[in-house]
Protein backbone atom coordinates (compact mmCIF):
# COMPACT_ATOMS: atom_id res chain seq x y z
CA UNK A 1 -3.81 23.80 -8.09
CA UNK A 2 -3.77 23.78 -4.42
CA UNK A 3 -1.73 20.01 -4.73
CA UNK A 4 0.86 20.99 -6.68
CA UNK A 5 1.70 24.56 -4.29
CA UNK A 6 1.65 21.58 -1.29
CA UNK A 7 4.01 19.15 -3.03
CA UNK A 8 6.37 21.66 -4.79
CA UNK A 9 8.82 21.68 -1.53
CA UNK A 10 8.79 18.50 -0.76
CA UNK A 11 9.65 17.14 -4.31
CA UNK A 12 12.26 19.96 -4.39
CA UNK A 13 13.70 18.21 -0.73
CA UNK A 14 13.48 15.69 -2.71
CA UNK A 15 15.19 15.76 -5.72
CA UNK A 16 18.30 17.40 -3.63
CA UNK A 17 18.39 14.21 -0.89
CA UNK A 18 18.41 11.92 -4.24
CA UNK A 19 21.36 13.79 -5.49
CA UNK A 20 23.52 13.81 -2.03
CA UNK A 21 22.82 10.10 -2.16
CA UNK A 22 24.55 10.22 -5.29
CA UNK A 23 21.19 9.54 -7.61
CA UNK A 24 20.40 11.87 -10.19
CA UNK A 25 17.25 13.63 -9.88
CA UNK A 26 14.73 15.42 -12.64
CA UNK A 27 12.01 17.47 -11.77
CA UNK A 28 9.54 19.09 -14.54
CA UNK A 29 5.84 21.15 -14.79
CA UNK A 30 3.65 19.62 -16.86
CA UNK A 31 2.84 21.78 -20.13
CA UNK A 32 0.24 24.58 -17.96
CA UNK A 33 1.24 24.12 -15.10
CA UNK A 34 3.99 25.57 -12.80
CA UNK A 35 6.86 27.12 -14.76
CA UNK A 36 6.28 25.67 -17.66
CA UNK A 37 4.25 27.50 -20.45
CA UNK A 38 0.74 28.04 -21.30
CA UNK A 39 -2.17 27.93 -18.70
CA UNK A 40 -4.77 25.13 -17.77
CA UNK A 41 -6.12 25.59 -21.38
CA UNK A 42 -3.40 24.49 -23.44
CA UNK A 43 -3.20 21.72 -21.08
CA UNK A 44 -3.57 17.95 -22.56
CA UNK A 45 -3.19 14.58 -21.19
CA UNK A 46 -1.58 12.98 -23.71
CA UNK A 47 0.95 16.18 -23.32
CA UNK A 48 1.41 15.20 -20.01
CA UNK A 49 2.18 11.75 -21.18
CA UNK A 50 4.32 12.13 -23.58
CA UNK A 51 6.25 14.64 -20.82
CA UNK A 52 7.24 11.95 -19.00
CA UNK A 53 8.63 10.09 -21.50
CA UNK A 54 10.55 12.98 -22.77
CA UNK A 55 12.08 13.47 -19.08
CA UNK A 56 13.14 9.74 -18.87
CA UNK A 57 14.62 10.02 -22.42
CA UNK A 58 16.56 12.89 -21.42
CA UNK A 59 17.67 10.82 -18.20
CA UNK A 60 19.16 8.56 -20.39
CA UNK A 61 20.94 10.47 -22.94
CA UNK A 62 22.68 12.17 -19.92
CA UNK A 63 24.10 8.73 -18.97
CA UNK A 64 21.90 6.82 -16.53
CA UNK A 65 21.93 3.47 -17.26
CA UNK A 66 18.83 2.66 -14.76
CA UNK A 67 15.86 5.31 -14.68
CA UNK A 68 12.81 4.94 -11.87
CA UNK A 69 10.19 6.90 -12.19
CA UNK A 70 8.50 8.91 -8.79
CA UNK A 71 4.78 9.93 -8.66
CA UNK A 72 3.51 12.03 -6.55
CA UNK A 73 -1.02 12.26 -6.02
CA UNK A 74 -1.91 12.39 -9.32
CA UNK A 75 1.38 12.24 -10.68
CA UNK A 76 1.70 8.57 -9.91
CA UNK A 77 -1.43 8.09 -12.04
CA UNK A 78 -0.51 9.66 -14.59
CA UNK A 79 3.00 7.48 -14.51
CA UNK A 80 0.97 4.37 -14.53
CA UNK A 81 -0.91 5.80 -17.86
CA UNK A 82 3.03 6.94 -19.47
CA UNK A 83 5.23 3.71 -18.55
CA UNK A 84 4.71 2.16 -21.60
CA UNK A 85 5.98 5.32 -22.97
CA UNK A 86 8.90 5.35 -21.59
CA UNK A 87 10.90 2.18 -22.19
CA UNK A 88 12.39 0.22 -19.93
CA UNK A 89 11.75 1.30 -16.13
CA UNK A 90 14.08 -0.40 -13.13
CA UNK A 91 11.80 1.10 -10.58
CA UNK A 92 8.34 3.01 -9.54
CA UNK A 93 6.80 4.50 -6.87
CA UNK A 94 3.77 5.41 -6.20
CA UNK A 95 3.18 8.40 -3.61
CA UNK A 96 0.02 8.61 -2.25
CA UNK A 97 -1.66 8.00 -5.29
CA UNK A 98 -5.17 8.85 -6.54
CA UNK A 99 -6.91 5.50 -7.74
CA UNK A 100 -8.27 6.94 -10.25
CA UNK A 101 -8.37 10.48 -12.20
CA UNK A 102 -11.97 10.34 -11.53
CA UNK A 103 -11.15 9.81 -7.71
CA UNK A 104 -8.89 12.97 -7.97
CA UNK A 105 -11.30 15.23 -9.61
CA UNK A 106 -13.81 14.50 -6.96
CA UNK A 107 -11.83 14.50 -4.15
CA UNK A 108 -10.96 18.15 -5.40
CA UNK A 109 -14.35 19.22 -6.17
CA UNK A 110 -15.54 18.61 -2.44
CA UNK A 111 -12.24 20.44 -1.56
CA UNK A 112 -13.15 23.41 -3.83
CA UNK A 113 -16.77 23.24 -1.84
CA UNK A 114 -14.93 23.53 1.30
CA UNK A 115 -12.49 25.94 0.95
CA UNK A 116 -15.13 28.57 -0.33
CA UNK A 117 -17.64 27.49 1.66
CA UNK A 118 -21.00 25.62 0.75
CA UNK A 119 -23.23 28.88 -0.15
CA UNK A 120 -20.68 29.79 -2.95
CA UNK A 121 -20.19 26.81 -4.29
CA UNK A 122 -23.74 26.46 -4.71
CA UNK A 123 -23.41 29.82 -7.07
CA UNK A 124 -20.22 28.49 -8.77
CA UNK A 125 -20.76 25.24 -9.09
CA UNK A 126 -17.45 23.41 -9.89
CA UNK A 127 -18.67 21.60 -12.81
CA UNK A 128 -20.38 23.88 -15.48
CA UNK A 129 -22.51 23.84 -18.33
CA UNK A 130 -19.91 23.02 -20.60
CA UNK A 131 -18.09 20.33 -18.87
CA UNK A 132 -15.06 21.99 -17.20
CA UNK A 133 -14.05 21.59 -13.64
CA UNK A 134 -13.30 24.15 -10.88
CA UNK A 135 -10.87 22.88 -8.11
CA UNK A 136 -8.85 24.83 -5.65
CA UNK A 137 -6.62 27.19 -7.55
CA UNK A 138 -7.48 25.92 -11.26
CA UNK A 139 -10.45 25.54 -13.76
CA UNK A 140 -9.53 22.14 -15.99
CA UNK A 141 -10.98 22.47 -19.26
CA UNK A 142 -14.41 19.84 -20.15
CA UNK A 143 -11.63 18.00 -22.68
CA UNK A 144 -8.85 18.03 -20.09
CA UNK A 145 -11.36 16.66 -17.21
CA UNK A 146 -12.39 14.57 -19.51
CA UNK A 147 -9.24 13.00 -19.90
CA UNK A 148 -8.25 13.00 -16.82
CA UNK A 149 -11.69 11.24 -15.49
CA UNK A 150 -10.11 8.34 -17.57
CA UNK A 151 -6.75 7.38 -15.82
CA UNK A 152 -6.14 4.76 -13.62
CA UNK A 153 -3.67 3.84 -11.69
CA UNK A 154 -3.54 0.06 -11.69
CA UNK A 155 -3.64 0.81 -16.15
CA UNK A 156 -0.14 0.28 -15.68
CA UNK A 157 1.83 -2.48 -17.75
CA UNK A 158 4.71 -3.77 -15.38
CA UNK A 159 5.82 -5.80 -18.09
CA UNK A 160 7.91 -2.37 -18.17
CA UNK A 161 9.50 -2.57 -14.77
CA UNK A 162 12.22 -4.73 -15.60
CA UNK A 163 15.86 -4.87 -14.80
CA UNK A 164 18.21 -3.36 -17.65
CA UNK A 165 21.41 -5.55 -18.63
CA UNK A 166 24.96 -4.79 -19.15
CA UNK A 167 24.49 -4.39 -22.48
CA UNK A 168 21.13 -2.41 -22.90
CA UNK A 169 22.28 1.01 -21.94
CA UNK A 170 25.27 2.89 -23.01
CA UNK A 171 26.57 5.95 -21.75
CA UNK A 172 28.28 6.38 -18.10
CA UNK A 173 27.56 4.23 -14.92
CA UNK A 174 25.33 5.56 -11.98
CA UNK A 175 28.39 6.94 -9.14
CA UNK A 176 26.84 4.23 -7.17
CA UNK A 177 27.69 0.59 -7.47
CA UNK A 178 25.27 -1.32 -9.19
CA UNK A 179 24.73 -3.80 -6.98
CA UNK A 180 23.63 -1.36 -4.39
CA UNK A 181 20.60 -0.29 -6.92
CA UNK A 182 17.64 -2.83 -6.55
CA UNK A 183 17.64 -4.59 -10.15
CA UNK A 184 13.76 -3.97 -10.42
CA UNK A 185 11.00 -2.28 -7.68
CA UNK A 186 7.56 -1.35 -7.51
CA UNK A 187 6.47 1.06 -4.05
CA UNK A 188 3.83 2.48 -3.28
CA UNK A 189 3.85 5.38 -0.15
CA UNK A 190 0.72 5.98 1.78
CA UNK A 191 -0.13 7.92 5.07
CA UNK A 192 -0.77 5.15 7.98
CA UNK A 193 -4.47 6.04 7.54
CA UNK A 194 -5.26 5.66 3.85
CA UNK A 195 -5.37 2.12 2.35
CA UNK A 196 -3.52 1.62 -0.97
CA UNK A 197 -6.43 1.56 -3.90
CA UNK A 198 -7.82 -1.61 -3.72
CA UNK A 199 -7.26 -2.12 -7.86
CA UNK A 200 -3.45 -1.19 -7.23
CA UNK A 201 -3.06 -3.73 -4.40
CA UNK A 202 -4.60 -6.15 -6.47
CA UNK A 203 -1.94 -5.59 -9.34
CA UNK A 204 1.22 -5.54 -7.16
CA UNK A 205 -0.06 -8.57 -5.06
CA UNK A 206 0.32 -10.51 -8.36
CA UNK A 207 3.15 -13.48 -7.69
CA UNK A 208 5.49 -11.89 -10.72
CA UNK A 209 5.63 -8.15 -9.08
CA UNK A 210 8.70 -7.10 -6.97
């Protein structure tokens, strides 16, 4: 949708100021999305999930001993929902994140109102009989917004975010020293005039989160 044409750029600058720093970087489309195959109906949650498990796995079998995961909107929900997925995580962000899939699909809907103005919406209304959702750019399927209406970001288990030792990961070393990568982090990014969602603060205020 109209997020992900926004974003694409800036994860792109991205992914290339991660790699002159010497950090490797991998970027993917979900399944339906972007350049990856299928359209919004073959699109799944648990698909999505299970996508970012696959991309830290193959972050590891190319050698990275430590692996941080970066979400961008809706992507850093849908990080929180994979982590347990994904093994052993020595960092995540959260950019801007949506509270809530819920939060996301509304947000969009009122965007979708907006952008094609109040009288049209009115005659496409961006939920229809059958449950799917119009938003700028994309029509989610009723099981897909279903799905999605059921994420939230402070789901995550941090238990996850935990440093790796010496002797947990084979393969090569990061070109960077080690001790110049934070053992374990949790970050979250938001513009000056958005508060971080109240049940994420309340999760990394906790005494035993980084």
């Amino acid at each position: 949708g109209a997020e992900y044409l926004s974003a694409h750029r800036t994860l792109s600058l991205l992914a290339s100021r991660l790699a002159e720093a010497g950090v490797a970087a991998f970027r993917f489309d979900y399944a339906g999305t972007g350049d990856s195959a299928g359209g919004a109906v073959d699109a799944h949650v648990d698909d999505w999930l299970d996508s970012i498990a696959d991309a830290v796995a193959l972050v590891r079998q190319a050698g990275a001993r430590k692996v941080g995961v970066v979400g961008l909107r809706l992507g850093a929900t849908l990080a929180s929902a994979a982590a347990t997925r994904c093994g052993p995580l020595q960092t995540m962000v959260w950019w801007d994140p949506c509270s809530s899939g819920a939060s996301f699909l509304r947000a969009q809907r009122a965007l979708f109102a907006v952008s094609v103005g109040q009288h049209v919406a009115a005659q496409r209304p961006s939920t229809v009989a059958d449950g799917s959702v119009e938003i700028p750019g994309v029509v989610f399927p009723a099981d897909l917004a279903a799905s999605l209406a059921k994420l939230d970001v402070a789901d995550v288990d941090l238990s996850v975010v935990s440093p790796v030792s010496d002797g947990e990961a084979s393969g090569q070393h990061a070109s960077r020293g080690d001790d110049e990568i934070p053992s374990q982090s949790t970050l979250v990014l938001t513009r000056h005039d958005v508060a971080i969602p109240g049940s994420l603060r309340a999760l990394l205020d906790r005494p035993d989160v980084a």
